[in-house]
Protein backbone atom coordinates (compact mmCIF):
# COMPACT_ATOMS: atom_id res chain seq x y z
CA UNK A 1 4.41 42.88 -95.38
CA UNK A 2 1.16 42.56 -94.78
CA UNK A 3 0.66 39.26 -96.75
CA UNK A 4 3.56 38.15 -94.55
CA UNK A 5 1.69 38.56 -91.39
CA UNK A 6 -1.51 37.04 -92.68
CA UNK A 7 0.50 33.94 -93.32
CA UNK A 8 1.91 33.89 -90.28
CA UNK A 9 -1.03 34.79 -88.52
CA UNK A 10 -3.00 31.60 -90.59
CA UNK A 11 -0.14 29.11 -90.00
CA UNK A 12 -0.24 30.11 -86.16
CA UNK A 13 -4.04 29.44 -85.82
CA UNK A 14 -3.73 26.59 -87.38
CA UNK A 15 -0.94 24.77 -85.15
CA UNK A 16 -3.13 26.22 -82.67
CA UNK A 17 -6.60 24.46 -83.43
CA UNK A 18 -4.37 21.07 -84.33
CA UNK A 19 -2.40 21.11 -80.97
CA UNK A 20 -5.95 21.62 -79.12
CA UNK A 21 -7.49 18.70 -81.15
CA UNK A 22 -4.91 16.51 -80.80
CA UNK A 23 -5.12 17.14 -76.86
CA UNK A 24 -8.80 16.43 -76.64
CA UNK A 25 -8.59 13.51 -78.56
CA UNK A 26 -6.02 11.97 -76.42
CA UNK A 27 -8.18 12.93 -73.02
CA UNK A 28 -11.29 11.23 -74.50
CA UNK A 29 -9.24 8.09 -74.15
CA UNK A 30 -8.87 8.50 -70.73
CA UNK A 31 -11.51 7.56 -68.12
CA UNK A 32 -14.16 10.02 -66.64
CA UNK A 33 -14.34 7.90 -63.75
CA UNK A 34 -12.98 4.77 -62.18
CA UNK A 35 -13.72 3.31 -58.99
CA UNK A 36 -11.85 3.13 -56.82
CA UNK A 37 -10.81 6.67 -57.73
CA UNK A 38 -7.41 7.48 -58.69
CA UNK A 39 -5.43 7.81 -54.75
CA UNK A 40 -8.74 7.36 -52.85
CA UNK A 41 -8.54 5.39 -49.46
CA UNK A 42 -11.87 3.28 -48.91
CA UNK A 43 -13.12 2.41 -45.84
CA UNK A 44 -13.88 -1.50 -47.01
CA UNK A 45 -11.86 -3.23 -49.50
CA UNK A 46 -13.49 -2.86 -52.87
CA UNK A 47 -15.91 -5.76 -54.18
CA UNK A 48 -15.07 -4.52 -58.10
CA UNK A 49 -12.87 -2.30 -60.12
CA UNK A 50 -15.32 -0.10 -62.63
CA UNK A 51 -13.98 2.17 -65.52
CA UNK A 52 -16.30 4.64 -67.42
CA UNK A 53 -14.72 6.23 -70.73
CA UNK A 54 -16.42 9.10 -72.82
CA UNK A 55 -15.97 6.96 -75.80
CA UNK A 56 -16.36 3.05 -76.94
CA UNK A 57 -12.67 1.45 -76.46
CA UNK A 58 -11.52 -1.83 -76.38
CA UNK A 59 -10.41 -2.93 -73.12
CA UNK A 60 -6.72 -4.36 -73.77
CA UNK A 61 -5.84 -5.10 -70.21
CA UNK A 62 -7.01 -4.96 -66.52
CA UNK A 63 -4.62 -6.01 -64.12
CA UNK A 64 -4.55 -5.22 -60.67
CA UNK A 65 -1.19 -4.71 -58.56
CA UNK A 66 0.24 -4.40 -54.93
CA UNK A 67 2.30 -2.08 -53.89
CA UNK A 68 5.47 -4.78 -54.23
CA UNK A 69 3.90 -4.73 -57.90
CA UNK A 70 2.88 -9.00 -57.34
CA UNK A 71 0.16 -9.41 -60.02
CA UNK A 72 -2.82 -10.20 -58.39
CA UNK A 73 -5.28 -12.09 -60.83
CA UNK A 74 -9.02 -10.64 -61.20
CA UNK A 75 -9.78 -12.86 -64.30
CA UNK A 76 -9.70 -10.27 -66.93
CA UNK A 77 -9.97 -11.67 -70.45
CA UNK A 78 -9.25 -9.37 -73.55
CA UNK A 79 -12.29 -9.80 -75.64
CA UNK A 80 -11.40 -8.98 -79.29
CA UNK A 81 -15.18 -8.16 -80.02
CA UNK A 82 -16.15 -5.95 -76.98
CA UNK A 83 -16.13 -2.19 -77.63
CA UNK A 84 -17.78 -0.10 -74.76
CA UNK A 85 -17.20 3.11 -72.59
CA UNK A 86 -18.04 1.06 -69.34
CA UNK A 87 -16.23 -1.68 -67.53
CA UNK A 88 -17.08 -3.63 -64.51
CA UNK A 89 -14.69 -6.65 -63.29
CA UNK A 90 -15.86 -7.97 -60.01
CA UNK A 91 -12.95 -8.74 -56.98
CA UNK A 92 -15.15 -12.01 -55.04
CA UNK A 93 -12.09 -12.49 -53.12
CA UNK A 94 -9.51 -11.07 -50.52
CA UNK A 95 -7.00 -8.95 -51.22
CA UNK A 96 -3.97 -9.83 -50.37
CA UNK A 97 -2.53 -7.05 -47.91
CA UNK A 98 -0.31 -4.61 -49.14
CA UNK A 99 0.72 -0.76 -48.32
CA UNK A 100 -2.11 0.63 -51.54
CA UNK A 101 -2.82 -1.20 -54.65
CA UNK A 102 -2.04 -0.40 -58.10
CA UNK A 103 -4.75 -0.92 -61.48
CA UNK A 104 -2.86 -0.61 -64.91
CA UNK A 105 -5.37 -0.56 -68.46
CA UNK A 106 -4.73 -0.38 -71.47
CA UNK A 107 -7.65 1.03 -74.30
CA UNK A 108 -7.93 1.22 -78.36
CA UNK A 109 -10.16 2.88 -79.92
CA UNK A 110 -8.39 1.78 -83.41
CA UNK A 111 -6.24 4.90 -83.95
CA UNK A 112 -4.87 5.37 -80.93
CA UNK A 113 -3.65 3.14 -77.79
CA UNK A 114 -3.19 4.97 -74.69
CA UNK A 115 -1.96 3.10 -71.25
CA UNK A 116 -2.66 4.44 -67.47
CA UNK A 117 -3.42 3.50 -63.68
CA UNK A 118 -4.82 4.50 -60.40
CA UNK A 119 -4.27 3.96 -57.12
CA UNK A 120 -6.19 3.09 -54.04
CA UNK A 121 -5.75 1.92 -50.32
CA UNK A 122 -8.44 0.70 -47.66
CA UNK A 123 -8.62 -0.02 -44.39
CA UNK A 124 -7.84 1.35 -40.86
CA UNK A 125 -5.04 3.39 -40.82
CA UNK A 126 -5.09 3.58 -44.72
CA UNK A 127 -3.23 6.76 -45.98
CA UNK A 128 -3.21 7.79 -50.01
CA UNK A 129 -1.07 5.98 -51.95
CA UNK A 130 0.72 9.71 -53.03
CA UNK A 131 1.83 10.03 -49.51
CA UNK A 132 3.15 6.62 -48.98
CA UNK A 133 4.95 6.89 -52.48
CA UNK A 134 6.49 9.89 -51.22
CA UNK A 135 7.18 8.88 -47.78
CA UNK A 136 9.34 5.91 -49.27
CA UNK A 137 13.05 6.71 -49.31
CA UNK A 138 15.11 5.60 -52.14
CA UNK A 139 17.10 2.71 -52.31
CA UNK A 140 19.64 4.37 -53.95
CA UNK A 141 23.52 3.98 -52.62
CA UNK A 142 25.63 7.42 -53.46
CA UNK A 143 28.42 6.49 -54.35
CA UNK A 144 31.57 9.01 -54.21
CA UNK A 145 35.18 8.34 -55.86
CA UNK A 146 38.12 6.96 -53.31
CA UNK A 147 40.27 9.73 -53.94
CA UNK A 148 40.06 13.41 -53.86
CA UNK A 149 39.29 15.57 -50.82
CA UNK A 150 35.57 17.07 -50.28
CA UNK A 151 34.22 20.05 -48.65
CA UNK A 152 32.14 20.21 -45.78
CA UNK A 153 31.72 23.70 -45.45
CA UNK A 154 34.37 24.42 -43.11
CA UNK A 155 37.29 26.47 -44.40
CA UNK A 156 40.25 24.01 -44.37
């Protein structure tokens, strides 16, 4: 019996210590910082888009979004033979206007590919792009069969 438990005790530390690995692994692909920071509203518009990883990744992709998700182009270029843990792609032009804007990456760092975003809105009258996510109503129709009858509440 007391074997038993020893086993068991063993075999639990062990998932244990590999779950927790395999969760800091995956965060050291993710940045430490990024600027604009994830649902920050700036002031200005921003003049660059900067990512700072713990680790040296290989920048996939870089692409910057409105809120209508319309691809606006900040002339990334995947570079095969860059590996750092800092990024810095410069925006010398106007934005166009939108609601918040959206910046999707992509990272290797050979084993493992992880994808993510962050969000960011500037200007006068700016709000986070969280509360004008959640202020949007759905689109959705609901739509209910032709026949049958439906309660309202009311006794009928």
């Amino acid at each position: 019996m007391m074997q038993l438990r020893l086993t068991c005790y063993l075999l639990f530390s062990l998932l244990s210590f590999t779950n927790a690995f395999a969760q800091h692994t995956h965060g050291i692909l993710t940045p430490g910082v990024t600027f604009p920071k994830d649902d920050s509203v700036l002031t200005d518009p921003p003049r660059m888009v900067t990512m700072s990883f713990r680790v040296d990744v290989r920048l996939l992709k870089l692409a910057l979004y409105t809120a209508a998700e319309e691809w606006i182009d900040i002339g990334f270029q995947y570079d095969p033979n860059s590996m750092n843990h800092n990024f810095v792609y410069q925006i010398p032009f106007e934005l166009p206007e939108s609601n918040y804007y959206i910046a999707r990456w992509s990272v290797t760092d050979e084993r493992r590919l992880l994808n993510g975003e962050f969000k960011f809105a500037f200007g006068p009258g700016a709000i986070p792009p969280s509360e004008t996510i959640a202020a949007q109503s759905s689109d959705l129709e609901e739509v209910l069969p032709s026949t049958g009858s439906y309660r309202t509440g009311i006794n009928q």
